[in-house]
Protein backbone atom coordinates (compact mmCIF):
# COMPACT_ATOMS: atom_id res chain seq x y z
CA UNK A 1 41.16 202.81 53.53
CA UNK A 2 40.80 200.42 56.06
CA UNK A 3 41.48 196.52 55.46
CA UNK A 4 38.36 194.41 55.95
CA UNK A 5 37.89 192.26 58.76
CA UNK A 6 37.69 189.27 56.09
CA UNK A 7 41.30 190.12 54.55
CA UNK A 8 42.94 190.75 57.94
CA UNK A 9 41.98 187.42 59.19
CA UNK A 10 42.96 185.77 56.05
CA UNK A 11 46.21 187.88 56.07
CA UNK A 12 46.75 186.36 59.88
CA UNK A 13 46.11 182.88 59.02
CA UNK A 14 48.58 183.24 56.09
CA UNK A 15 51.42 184.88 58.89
CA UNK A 16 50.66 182.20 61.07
CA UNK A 17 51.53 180.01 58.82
CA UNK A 18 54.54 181.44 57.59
CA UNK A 19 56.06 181.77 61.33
CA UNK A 20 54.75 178.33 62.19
CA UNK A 21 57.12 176.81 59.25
CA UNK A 22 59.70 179.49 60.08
CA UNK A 23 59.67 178.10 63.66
CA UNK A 24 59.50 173.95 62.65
CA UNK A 25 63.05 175.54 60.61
CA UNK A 26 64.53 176.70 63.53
CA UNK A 27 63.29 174.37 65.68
CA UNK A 28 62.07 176.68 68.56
CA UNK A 29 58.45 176.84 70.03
CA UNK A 30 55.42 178.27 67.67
CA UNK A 31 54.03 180.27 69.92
CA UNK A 32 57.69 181.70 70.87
CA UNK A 33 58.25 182.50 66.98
CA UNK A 34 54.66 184.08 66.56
CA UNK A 35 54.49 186.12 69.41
CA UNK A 36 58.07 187.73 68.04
CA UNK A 37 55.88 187.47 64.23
CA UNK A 38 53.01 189.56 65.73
CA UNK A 39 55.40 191.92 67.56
CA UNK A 40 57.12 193.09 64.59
CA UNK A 41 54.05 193.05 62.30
CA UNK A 42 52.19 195.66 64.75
CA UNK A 43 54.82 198.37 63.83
CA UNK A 44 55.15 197.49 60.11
CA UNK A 45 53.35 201.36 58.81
CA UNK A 46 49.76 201.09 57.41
CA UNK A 47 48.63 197.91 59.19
CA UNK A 48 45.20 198.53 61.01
CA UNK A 49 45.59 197.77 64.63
CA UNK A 50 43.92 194.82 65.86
CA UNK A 51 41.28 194.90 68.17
CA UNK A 52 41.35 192.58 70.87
CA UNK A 53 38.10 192.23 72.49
CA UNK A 54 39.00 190.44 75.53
CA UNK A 55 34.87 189.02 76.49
CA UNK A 56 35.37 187.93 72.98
CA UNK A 57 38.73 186.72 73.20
CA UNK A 58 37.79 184.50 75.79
CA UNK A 59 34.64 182.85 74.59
CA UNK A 60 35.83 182.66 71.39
CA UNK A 61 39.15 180.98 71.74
CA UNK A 62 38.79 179.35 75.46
CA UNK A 63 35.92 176.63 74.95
CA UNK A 64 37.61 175.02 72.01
CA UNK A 65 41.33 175.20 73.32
CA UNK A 66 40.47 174.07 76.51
CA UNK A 67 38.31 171.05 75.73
CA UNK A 68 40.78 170.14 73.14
CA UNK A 69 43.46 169.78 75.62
CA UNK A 70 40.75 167.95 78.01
CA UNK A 71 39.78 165.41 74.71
CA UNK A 72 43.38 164.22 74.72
CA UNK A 73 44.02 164.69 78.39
CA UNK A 74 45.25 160.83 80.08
CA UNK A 75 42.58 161.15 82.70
CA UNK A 76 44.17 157.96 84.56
CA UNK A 77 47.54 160.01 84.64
CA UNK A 78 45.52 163.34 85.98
CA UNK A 79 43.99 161.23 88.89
CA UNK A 80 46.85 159.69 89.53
CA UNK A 81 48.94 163.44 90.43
CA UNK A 82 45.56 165.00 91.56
CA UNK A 83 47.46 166.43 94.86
CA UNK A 84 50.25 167.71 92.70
CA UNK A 85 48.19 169.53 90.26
CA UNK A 86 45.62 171.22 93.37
CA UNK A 87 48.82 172.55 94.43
CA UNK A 88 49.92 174.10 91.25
CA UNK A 89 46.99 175.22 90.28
CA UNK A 90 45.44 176.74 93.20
CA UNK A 91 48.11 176.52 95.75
CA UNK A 92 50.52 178.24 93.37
CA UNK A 93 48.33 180.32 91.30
CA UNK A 94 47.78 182.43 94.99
CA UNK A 95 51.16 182.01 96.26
CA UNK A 96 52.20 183.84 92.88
CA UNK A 97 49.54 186.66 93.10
CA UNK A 98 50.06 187.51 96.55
CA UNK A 99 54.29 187.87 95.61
CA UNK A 100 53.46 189.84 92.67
CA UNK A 101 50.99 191.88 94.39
CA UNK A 102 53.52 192.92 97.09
CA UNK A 103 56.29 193.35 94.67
CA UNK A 104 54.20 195.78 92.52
CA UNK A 105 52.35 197.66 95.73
CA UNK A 106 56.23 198.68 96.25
CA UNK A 107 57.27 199.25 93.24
CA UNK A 108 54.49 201.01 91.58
CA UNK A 109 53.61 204.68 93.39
CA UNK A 110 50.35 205.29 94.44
CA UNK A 111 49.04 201.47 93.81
CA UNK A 112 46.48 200.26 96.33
CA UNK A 113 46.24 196.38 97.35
CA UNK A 114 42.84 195.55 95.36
CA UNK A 115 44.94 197.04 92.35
CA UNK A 116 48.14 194.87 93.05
CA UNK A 117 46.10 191.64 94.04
CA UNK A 118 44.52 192.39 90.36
CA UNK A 119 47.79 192.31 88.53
CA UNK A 120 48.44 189.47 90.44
CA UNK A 121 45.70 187.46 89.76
CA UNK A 122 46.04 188.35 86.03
CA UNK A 123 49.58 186.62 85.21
CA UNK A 124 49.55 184.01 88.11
CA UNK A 125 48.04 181.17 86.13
CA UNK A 126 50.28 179.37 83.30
CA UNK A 127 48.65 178.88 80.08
CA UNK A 128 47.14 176.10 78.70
CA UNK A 129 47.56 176.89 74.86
CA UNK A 130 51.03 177.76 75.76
CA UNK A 131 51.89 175.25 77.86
CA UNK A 132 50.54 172.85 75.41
CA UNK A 133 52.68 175.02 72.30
CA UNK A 134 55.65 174.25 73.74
CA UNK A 135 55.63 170.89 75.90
CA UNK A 136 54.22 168.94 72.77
CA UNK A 137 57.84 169.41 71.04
CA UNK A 138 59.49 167.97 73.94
CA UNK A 139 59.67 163.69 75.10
CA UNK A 140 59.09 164.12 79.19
CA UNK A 141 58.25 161.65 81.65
CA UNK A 142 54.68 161.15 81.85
CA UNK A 143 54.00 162.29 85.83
CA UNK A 144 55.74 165.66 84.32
CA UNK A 145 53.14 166.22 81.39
CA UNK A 146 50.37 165.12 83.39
CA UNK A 147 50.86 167.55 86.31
CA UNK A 148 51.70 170.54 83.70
CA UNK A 149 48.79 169.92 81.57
CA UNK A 150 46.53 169.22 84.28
CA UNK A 151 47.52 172.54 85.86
CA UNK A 152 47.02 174.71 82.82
CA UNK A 153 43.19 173.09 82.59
CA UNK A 154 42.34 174.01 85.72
CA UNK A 155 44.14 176.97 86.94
CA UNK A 156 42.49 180.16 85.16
CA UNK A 157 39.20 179.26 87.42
CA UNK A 158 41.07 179.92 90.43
CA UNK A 159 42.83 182.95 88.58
CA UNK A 160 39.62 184.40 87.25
CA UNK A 161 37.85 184.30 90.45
CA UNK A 162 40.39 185.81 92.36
CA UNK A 163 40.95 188.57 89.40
CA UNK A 164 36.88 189.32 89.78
CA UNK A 165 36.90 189.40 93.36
CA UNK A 166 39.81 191.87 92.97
CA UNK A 167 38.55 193.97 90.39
CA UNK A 168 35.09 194.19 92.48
CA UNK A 169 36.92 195.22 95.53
CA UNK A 170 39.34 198.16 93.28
CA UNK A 171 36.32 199.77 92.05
CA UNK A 172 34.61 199.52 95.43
CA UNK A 173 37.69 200.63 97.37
CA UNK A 174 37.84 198.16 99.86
CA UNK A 175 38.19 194.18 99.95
CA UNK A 176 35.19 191.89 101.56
CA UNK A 177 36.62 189.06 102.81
CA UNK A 178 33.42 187.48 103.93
CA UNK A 179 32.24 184.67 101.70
CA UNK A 180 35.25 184.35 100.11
CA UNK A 181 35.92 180.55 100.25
CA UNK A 182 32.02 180.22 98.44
CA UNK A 183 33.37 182.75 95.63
CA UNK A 184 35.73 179.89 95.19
CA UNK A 185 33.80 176.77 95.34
CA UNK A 186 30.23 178.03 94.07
CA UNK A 187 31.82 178.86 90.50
CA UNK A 188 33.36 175.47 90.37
CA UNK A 189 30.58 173.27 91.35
CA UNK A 190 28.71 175.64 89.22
CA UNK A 191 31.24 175.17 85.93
CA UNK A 192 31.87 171.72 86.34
CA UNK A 193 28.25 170.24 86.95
CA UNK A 194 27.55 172.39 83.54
CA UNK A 195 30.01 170.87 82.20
CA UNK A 196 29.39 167.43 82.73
CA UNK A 197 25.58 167.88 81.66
CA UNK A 198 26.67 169.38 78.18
CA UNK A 199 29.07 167.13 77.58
CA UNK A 200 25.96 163.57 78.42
CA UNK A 201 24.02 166.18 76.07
CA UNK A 202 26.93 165.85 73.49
CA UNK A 203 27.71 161.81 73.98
CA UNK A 204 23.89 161.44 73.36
CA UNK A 205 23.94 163.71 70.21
CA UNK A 206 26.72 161.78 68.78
CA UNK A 207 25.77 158.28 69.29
CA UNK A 208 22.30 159.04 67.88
CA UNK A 209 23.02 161.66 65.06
CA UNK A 210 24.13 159.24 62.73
CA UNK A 211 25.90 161.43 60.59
CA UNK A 212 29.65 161.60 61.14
CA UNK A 213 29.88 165.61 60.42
CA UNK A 214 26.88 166.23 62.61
CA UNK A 215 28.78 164.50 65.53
CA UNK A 216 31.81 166.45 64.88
CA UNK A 217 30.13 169.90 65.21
CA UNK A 218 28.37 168.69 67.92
CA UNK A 219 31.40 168.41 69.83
CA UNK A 220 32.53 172.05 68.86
CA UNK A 221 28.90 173.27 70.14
CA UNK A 222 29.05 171.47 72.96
CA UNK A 223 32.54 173.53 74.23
CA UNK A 224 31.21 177.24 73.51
CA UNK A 225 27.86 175.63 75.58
CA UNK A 226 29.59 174.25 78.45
CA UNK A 227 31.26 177.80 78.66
CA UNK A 228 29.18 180.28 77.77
CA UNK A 229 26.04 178.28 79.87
CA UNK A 230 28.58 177.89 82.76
CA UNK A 231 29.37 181.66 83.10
CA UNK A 232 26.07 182.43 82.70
CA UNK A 233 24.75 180.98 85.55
CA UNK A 234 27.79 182.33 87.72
CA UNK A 235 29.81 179.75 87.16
CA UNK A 236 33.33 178.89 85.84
CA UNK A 237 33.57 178.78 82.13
CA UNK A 238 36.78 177.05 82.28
CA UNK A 239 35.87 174.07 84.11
CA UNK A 240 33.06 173.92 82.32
CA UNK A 241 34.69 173.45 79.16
CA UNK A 242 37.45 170.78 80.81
CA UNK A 243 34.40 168.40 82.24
CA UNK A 244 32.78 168.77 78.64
CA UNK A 245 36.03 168.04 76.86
CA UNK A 246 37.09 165.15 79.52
CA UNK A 247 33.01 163.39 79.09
CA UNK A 248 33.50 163.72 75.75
CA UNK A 249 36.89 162.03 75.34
CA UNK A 250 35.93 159.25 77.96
CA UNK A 251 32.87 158.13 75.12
CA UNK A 252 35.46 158.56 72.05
CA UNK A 253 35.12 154.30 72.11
CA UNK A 254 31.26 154.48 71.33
CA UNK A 255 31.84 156.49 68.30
CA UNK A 256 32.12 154.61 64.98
CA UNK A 257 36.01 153.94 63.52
CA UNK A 258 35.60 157.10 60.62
CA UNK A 259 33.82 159.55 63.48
CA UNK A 260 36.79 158.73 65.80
CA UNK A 261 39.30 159.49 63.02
CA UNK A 262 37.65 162.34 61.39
CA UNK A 263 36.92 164.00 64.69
CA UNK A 264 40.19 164.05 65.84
CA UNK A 265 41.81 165.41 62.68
CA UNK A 266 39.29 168.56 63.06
CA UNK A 267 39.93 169.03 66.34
CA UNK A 268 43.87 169.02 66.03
CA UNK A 269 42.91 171.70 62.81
CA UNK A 270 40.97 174.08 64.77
CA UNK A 271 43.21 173.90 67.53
CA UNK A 272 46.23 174.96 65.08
CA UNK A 273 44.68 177.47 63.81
CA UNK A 274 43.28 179.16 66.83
CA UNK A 275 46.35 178.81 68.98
CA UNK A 276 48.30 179.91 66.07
CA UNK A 277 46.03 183.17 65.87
CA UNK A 278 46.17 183.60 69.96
CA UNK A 279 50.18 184.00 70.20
CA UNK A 280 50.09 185.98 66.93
CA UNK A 281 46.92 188.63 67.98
CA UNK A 282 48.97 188.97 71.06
CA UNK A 283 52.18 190.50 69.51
CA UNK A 284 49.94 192.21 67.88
CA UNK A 285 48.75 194.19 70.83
CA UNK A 286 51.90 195.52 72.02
CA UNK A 287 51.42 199.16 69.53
CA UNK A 288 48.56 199.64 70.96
CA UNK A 289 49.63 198.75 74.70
CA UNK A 290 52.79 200.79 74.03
CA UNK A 291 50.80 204.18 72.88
CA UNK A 292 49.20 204.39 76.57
CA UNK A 293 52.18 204.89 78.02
CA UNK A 294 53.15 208.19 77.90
CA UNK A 295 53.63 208.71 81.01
CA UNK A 296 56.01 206.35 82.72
CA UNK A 297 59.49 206.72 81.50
CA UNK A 298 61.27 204.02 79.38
CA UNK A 299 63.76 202.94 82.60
CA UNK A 300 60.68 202.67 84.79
CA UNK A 301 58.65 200.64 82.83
CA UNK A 302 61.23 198.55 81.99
CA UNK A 303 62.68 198.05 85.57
CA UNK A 304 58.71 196.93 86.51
CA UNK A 305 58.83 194.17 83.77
CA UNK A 306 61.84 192.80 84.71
CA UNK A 307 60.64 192.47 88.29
CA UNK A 308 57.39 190.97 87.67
CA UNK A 309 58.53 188.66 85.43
CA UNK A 310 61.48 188.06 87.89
CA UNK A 311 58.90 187.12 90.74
CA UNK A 312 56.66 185.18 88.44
CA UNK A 313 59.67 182.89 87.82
CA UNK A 314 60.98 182.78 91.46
CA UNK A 315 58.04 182.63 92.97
CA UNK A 316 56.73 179.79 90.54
CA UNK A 317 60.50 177.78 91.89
CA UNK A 318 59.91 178.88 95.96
CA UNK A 319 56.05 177.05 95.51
CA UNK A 320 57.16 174.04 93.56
CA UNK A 321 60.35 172.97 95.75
CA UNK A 322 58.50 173.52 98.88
CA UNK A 323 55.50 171.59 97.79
CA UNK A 324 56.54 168.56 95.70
CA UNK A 325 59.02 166.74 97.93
CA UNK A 326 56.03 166.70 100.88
CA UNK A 327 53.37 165.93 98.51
CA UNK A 328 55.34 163.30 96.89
CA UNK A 329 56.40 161.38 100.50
CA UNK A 330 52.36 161.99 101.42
CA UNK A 331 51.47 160.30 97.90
CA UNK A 332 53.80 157.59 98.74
CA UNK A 333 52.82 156.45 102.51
CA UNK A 334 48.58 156.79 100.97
CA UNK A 335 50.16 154.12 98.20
CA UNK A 336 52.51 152.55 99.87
CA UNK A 337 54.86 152.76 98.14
CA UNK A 338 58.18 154.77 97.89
CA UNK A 339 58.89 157.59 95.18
CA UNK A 340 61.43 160.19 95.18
CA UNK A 341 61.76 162.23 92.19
CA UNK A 342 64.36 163.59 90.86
CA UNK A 343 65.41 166.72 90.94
CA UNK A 344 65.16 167.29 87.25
CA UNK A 345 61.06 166.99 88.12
CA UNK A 346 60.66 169.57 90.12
CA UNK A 347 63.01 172.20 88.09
CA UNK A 348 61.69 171.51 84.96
CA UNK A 349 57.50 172.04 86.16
CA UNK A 350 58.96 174.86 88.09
CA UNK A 351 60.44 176.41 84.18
CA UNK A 352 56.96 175.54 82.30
CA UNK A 353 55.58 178.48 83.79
CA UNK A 354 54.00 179.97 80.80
CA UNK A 355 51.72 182.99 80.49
CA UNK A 356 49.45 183.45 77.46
CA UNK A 357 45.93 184.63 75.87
CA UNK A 358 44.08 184.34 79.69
CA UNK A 359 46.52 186.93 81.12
CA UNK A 360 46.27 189.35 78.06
CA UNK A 361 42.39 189.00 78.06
CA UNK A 362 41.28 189.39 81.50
CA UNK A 363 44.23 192.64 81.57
CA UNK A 364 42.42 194.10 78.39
CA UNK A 365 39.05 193.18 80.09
CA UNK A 366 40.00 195.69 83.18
CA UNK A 367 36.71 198.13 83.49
CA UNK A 368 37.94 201.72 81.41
CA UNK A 369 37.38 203.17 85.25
CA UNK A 370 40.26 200.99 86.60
CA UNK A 371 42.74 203.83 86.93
CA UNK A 372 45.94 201.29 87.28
CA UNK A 373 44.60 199.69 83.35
CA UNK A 374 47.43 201.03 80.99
CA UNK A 375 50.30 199.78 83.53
CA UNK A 376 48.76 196.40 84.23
CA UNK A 377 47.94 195.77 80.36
CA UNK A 378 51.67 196.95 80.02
CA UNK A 379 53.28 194.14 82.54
CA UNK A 380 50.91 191.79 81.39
CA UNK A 381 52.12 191.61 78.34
CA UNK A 382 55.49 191.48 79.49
CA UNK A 383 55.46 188.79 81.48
CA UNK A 384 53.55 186.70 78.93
CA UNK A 385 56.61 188.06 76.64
CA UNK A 386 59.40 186.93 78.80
CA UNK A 387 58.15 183.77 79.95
CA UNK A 388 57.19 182.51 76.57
CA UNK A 389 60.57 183.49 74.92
CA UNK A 390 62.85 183.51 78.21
CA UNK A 391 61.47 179.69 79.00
CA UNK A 392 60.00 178.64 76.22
CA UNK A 393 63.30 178.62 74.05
CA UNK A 394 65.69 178.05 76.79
CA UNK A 395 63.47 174.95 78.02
CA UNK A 396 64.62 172.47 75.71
CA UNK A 397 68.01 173.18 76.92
CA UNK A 398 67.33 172.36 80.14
CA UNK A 399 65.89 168.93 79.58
CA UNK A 400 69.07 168.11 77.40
CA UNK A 401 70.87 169.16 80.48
CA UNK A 402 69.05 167.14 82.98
CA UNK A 403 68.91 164.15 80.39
CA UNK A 404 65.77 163.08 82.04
CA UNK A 405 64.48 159.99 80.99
CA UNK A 406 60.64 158.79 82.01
CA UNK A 407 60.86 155.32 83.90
CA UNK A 408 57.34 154.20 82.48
CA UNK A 409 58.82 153.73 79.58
CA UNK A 410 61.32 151.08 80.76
CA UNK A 411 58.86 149.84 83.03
CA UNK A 412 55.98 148.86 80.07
CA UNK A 413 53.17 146.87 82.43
CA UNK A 414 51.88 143.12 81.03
CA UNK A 415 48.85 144.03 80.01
CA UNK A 416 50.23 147.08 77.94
CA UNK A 417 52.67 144.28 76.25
CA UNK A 418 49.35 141.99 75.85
CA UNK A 419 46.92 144.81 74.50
CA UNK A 420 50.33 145.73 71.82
CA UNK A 421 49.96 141.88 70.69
CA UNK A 422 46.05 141.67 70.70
CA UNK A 423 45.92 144.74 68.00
CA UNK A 424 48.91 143.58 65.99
CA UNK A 425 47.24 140.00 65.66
CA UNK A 426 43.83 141.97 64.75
CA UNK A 427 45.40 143.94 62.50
CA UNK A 428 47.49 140.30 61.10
CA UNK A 429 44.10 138.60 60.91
CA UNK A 430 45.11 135.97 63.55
CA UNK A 431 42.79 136.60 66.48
CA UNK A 432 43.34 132.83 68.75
CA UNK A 433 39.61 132.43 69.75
CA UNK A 434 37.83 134.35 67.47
CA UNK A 435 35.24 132.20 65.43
CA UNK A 436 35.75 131.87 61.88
CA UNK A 437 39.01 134.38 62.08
CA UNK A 438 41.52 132.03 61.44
CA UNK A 439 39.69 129.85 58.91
CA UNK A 440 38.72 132.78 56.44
CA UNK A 441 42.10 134.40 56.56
CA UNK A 442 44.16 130.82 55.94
CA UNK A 443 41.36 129.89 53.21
CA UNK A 444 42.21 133.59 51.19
CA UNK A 445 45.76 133.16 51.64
CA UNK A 446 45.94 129.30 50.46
CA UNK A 447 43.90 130.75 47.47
CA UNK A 448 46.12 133.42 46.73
CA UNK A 449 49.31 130.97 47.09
CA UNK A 450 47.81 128.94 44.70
CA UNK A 451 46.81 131.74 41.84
CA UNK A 452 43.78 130.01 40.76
CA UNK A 453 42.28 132.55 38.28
CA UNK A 454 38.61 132.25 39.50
CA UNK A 455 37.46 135.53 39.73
CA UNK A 456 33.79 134.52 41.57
CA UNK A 457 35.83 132.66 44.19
CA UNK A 458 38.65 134.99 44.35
CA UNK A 459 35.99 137.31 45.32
CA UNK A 460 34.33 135.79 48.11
CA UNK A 461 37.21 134.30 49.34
CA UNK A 462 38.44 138.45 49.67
CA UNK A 463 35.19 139.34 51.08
CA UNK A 464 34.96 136.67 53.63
CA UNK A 465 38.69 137.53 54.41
CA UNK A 466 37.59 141.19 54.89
CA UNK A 467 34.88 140.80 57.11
CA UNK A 468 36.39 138.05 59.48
CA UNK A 469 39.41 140.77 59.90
CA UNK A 470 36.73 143.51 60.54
CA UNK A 471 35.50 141.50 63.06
CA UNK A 472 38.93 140.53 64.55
CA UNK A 473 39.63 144.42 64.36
CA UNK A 474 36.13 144.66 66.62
CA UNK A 475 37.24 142.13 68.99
CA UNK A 476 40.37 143.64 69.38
CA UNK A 477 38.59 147.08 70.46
CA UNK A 478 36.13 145.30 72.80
CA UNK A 479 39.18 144.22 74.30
CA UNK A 480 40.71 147.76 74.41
CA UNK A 481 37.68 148.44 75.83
CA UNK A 482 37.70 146.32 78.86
CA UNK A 483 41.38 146.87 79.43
CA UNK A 484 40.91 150.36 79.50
CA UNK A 485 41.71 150.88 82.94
CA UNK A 486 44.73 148.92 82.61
CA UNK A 487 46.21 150.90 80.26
CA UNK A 488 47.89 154.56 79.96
CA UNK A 489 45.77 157.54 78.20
CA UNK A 490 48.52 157.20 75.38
CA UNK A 491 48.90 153.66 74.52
CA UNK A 492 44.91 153.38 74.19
CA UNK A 493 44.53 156.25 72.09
CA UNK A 494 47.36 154.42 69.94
CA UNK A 495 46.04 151.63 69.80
CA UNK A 496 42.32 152.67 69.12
CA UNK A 497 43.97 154.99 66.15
CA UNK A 498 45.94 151.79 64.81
CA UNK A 499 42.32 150.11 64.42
CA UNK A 500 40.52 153.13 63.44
CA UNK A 501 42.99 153.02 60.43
CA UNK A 502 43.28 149.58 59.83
CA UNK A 503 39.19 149.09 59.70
CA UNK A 504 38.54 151.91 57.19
CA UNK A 505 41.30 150.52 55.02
CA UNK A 506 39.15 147.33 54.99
CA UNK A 507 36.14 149.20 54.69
CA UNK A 508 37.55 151.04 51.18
CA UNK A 509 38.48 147.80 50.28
CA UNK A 510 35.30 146.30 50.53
CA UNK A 511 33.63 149.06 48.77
CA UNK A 512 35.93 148.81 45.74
CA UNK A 513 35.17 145.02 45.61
CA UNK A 514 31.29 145.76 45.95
CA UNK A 515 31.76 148.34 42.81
CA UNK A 516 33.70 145.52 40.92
CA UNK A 517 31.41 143.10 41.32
CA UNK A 518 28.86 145.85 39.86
């Protein structure tokens, strides 16, 4: 009898959980561990294949990944490496398919160049749910993180694109090379100018809604609508949803302290839990992959893995070490300033290389007419297999080798050091300049010095002590606020959580004196 759709995603969620704690205990990557999980479940006897629907895959899991990562992306930071992260994730993304596709035109008999340029295009971009699996475990420098996440938001538009364009020309039997450059940029004007529209749609909703869970699904609407709307219209779904997610996040300030709070702890839920699905759904496909097979021998298939995912690897290192030292002197004489990184930079982006979900879905997503489909689905997987596992676990080593150590955090700026001491006198009760601050807060603590067992008194004196902090706490964030370009992505998200917190603690306390007094 076959398990229903209702028990086999509850019997996921429960695995993923299980290999996500298994993982913490070991200490190596989620998405390594559940990858391996779903692997070994897929040839346990009895166990219903699952399905992959790649259209479905990708609509379903993209939007909400990908603005998630965009929501918590330091914007400053992605401005800021711009050149370096055009270069990764176009520059590279091509470089990568064109290797692969040359590799594999020799290696595999009887494949044609739209074919090759297709299996190319499908595991050239790193992933952003993997990327972000396995970098979160890790303390890098900050120019690192931004140019690796900033990559993985952007790069599956170029890698889609190319992978339609090359699918088109396979079933057509030739490539058209004219209008090429606008099969680029349309899409991505396209994407992005959806994206930013749903996302004013979304800032508007929220700020006049009203109702804290109202905003919060509003956001989660707003991702599947910058997607979905964007493809529609021929554009890219994937920038879509990374201009929706990056509006959004810029107007996280205007939302009230509980809406900030609350939002954030359901995004970081349904992020788990989807990501945690993605790695385990695709171990779960290799049974299935495997079956079609028949008839390449075991040697041959596995000598083609090995050199795909060789070329992804040293292809990913030939890009990055011919690109960054350039780009970084260019950045430098446009600044003018001087930076030389070290070399621990540009080996450790060039290692992050990770394939996931995108890959598998646009391989599974190859037309049943394709006649290359089983092989490609096949290497696919591989290379999200060996990347995932060969870098993911051996990644950590490599930073403990290098010992890298991220100057901004030696190098903290003034009005970083200034914001720090604005919230922690907000949060005190000791704003200097903020009327009737000081006053309340020394007239509740004189009272409770003295004990005086007035309860009326005691009362007010608490509630006018309340409400002057609350209004420290909302001087402090107007002051976040208009420091916001001063400051890193990280220490104002900090900072705004610290007063988030602080303010509904006041908030419960207020209520409890309001029922007392009742």
């Amino acid at each position: 009898m076959p398990m229903p759709t209702l028990e086999m995603i509850l019997l996921l969620i429960a695995a993923s959980l299980l290999l996500t704690l298994a993982a913490n205990r070991l200490r190596v990557p989620p998405a390594v561990m559940l990858v391996l999980g779903g692997m070994a479940l897929a040839f346990i006897p009895g166990l219903p294949t699952v399905e992959l629907e790649p259209e479905l895959a990708l609509a379903l899991f993209l939007p909400p990944l990908l603005q998630a990562s965009a929501l918590r992306t330091d914007w400053g930071e992605f401005r800021s490496n711009i050149v370096f992260i055009i270069l990764l994730a176009f520059g590279a993304v091509l470089f990568t398919a064109a290797a692969v596709a040359v590799v594999a035109r020799e290696l595999i008999p009887g494949l044609g160049w739209p074919a090759a340029v297709t299996l190319g295009a499908i595991v050239a971009p790193p992933d952003a749910v993997a990327a972000t699996s396995v970098l979160k475990r890790f303390k890098l420098p900050k120019r690192i993180v931004a140019v690796l996440e900033g990559e993985s938001l952007i790069n599956d538009a170029s890698a889609l694109v190319l992978y339609r364009i090359a699918v088109a020309a396979t079933l057509a039997g030739a490539f058209r090379l004219d209008g090429l450059l606008a099969s680029f940029l349309l899409p991505a004007v396209l994407g992005i100018g959806v994206g930013l529209a749903a996302g004013m749609a979304a800032n508007w909703a929220m700020l006049h809604l009203e109702d804290r869970f109202l905003e919060i699904v509003a956001s989660f609407l707003a991702a599947f609508l910058s997607y979905l709307a964007a493809e529609w219209l021929g554009g890219s779904g994937v920038l879509g949803a990374v201009a929706c997610g990056g509006l959004i996040g810029r107007a996280q300030l205007k939302l009230a302290a509980r809406t900030r709070l609350e939002t954030n702890s359901a995004w970081e839920l349904v992020e788990f839990v989807l990501s945690s699905l993605v790695f385990l759904i695709v171990g779960l496909q290799l049974r299935g992959i495997v079956s079609r097979l028949t008839d390449y021998p075991t040697t041959e298939l596995l000598v083609l893995a090995g050199a795909v995912s060789a070329v992804l690897i040293v292809s990913r290192f030939a890009w990055v070490f011919l690109t960054f030292y350039p780009a970084s002197a260019l950045v430098a004489v446009i600044r003018g300033g001087s930076f030389t990184p070290p070399l621990s930079y540009p080996t450790i982006i060039s290692w992050s290389g990770m394939r996931g979900v995108v890959s598998l879905a646009a391989a599974l997503a190859l037309p049943a007419a394709f006649a290359e489909r089983d092989i490609i689905i096949f290497l696919a997987f591989c290379a999200i297999f060996s990347t995932l596992v060969v870098q993911g676990t051996t990644l950590k080593l490599l930073i403990g080798w290098f010992d890298i150590r991220d100057p901004a955090i030696a190098a903290v700026t003034p009005e970083t050091v200034a914001a720090r001491e604005m919230v922690a006198a907000a949060i005190a009760g000791v704003i200097p300049g903020a009327d009737g601050v000081d006053a309340a807060v020394a007239r509740y603590r004189q009272r409770q010095a003295a004990s005086i067992g007035d309860a009326l008194a005691d009362r007010a004196l608490l509630e006018a002590f309340l409400d002057a902090k609350l209004r420290a706490i909302h001087q402090a964030r107007e002051g976040l606020k208009a420091q916001r370009s001063d400051l890193d992505g990280e220490t104002l998200a900090t900072l705004t959580q610290e007063l988030d917190l602080e303010e509904e603690q006041i908030r419960l306390a207020m209520s409890r004196t309001t029922e007392d007094a009742v």
